[in-house]
C-alpha atoms as a PDB file:
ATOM      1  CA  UNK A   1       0.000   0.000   0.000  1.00  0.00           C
ATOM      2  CA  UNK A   2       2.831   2.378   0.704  1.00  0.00           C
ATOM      3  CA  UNK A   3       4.576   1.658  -2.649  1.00  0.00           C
ATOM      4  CA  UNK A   4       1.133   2.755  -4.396  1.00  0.00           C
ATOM      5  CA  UNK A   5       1.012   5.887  -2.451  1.00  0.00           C
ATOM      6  CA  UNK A   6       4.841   6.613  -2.913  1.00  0.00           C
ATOM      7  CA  UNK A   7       4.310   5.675  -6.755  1.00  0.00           C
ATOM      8  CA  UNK A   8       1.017   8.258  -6.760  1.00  0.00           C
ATOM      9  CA  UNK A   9       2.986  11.136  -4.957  1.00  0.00           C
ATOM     10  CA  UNK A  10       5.857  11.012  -7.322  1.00  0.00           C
ATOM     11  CA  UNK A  11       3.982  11.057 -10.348  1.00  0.00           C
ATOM     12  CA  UNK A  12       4.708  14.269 -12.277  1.00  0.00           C
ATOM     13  CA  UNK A  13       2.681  13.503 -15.234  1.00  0.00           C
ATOM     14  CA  UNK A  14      -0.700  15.144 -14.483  1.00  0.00           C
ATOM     15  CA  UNK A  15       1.757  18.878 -13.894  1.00  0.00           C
ATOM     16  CA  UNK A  16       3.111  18.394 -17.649  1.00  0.00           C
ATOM     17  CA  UNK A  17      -0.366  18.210 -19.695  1.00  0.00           C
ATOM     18  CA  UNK A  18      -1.613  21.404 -17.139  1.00  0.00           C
ATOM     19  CA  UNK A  19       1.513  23.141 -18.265  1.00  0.00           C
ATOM     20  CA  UNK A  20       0.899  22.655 -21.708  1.00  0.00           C
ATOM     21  CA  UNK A  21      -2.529  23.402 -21.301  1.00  0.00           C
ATOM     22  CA  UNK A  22      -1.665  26.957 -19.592  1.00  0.00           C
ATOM     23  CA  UNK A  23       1.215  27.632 -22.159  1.00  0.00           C
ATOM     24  CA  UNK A  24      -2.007  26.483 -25.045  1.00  0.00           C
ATOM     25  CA  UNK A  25      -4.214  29.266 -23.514  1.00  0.00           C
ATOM     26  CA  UNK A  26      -1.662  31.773 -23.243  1.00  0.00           C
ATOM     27  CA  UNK A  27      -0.858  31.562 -26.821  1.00  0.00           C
ATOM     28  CA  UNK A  28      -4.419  31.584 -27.732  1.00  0.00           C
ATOM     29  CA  UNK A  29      -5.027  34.793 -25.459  1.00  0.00           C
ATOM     30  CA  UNK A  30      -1.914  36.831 -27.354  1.00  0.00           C
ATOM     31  CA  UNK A  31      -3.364  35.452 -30.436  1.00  0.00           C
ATOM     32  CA  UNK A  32      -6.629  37.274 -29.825  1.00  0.00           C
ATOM     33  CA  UNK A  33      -4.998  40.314 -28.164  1.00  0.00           C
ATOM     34  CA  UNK A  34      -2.877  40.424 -31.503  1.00  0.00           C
ATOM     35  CA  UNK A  35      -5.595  40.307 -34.244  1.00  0.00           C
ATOM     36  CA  UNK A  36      -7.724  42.870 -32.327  1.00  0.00           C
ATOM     37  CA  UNK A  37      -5.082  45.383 -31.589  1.00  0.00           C
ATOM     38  CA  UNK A  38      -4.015  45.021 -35.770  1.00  0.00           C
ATOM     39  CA  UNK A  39      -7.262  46.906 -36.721  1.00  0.00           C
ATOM     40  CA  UNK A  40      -8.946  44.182 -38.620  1.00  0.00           C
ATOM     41  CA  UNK A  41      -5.672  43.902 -41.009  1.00  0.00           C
ATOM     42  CA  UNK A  42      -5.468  40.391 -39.723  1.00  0.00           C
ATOM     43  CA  UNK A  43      -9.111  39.230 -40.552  1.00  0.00           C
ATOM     44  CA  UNK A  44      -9.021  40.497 -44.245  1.00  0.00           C
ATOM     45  CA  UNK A  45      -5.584  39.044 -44.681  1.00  0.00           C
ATOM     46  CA  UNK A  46      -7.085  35.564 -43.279  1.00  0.00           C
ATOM     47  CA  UNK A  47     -10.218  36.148 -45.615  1.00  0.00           C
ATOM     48  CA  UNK A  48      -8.159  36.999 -48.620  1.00  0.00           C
ATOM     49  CA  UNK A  49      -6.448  33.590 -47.565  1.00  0.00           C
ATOM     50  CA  UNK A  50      -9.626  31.670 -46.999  1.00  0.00           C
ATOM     51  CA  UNK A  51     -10.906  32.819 -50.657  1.00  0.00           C
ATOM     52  CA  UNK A  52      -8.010  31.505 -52.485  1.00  0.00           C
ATOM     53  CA  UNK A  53      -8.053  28.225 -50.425  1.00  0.00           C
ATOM     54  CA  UNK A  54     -12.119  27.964 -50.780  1.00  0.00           C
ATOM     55  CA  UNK A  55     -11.464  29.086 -54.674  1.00  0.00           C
ATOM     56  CA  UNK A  56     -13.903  31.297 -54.114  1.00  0.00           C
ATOM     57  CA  UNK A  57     -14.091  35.441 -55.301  1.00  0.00           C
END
């Protein structure tokens, strides 16, 4: 029983995926922060994009 619980304490696993999940978010907020503060440059560049991709005018 005490090797489980020593086993279950020193388990770091679970602390790596909920830093990559923080660092995810982060980049996702400055993401946001970045296309709102370019004056909708960034959304007609990313339509323009979408267009050719879709093939449509």
């Amino acid at each position: 029983m005490t090797g489980l619980l020593r086993r279950f304490l020193g388990d770091n696993r679970g602390a790596t995926v909920i830093e990559y999940g923080l660092l995810c978010s982060l980049l996702a907020v400055l993401l946001f922060i970045s296309i709102q503060a370019s004056g909708g440059r960034a959304m007609s560049i990313i339509s323009v994009v979408a267009s050719a991709i879709g093939g449509t005018d």
